[in-house]
Protein backbone atom coordinates (compact mmCIF):
# COMPACT_ATOMS: atom_id res chain seq x y z
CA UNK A 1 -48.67 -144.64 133.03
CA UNK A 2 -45.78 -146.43 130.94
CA UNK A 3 -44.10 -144.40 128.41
CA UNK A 4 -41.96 -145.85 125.72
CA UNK A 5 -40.69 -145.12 122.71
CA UNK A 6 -39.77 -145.98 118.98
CA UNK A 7 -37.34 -145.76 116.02
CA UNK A 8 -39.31 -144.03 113.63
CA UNK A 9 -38.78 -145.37 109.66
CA UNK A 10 -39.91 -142.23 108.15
CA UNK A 11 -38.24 -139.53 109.83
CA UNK A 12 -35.67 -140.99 111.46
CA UNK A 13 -36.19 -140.15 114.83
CA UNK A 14 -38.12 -141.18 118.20
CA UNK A 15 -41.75 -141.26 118.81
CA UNK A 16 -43.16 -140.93 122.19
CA UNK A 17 -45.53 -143.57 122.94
CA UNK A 18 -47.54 -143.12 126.31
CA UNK A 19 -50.07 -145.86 127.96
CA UNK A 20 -52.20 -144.53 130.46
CA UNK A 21 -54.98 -146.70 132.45
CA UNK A 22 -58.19 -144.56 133.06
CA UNK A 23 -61.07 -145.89 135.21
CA UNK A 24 -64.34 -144.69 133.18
CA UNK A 25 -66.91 -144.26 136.33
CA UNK A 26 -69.97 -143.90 134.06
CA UNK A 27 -69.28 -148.16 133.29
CA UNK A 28 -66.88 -148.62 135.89
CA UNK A 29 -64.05 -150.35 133.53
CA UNK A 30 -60.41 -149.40 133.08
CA UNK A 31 -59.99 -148.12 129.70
CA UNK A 32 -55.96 -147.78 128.23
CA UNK A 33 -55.38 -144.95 126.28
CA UNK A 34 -52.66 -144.81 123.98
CA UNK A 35 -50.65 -141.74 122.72
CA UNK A 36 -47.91 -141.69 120.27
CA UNK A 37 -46.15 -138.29 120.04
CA UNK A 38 -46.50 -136.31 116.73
CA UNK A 39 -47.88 -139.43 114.46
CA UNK A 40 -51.67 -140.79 113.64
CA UNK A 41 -52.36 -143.90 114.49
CA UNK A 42 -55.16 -146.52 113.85
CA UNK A 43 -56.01 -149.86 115.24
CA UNK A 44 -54.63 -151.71 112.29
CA UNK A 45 -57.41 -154.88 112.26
CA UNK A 46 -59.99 -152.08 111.55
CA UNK A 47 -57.64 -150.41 109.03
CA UNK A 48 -56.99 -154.06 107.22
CA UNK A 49 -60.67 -154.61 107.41
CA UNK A 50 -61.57 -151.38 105.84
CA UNK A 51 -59.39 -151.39 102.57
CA UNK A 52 -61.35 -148.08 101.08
CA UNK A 53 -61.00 -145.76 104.37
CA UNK A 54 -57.49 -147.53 104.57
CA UNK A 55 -56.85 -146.12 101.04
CA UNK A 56 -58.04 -142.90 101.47
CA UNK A 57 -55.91 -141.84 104.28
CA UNK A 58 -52.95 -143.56 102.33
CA UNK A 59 -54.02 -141.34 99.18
CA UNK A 60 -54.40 -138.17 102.07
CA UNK A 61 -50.60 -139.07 103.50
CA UNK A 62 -49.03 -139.68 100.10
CA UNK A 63 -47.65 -143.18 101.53
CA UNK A 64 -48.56 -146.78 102.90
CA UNK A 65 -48.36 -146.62 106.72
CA UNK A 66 -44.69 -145.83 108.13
CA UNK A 67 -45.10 -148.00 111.58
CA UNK A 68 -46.74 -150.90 112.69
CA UNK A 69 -46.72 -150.62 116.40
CA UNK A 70 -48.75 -153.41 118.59
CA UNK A 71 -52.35 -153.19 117.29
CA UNK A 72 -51.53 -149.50 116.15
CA UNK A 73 -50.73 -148.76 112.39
CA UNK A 74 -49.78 -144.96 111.64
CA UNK A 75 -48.66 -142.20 110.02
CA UNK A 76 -45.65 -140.06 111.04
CA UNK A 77 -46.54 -136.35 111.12
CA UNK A 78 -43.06 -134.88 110.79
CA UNK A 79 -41.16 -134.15 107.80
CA UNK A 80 -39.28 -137.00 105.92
CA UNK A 81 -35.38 -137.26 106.76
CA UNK A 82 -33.15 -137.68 104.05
């Protein structure tokens, strides 16, 4: 497992971000699962390729994305810092 972390843009403070490696049995493959602490997050190539879903959850945030982290585009889920 690698944990990390980053400068959040929106409320000003640190995200947890946690990588884990997970060996599914059922097709015997590693799978990483990603975590980021207290934000939603979607693979951003799916988001880009998707402009109506990627407007909807823009128009359900009230705001364009506030990170762009690796493949991961998201939303923080805290309250704004002023």
């Amino acid at each position: 497992m690698q944990t990390t972390s980053f400068m959040c843009p929106h409320c000003k403070k640190e995200h947890g971000v946690r990588e884990a490696s997970l060996w599914a049995a059922d097709s015997d493959q590693v799978q990483i699962r990603t975590e980021i602490e207290e934000a939603d997050f979607y693979d951003t190539e799916s988001l880009n390729m998707q402009p109506q879903i990627k407007a909807e959850l823009e128009e359900e945030y009230g705001r364009s994305v506030d990170f762009v982290l690796g493949q991961y585009s998201g939303w923080c889920l805290r309250s704004k810092e002023e």
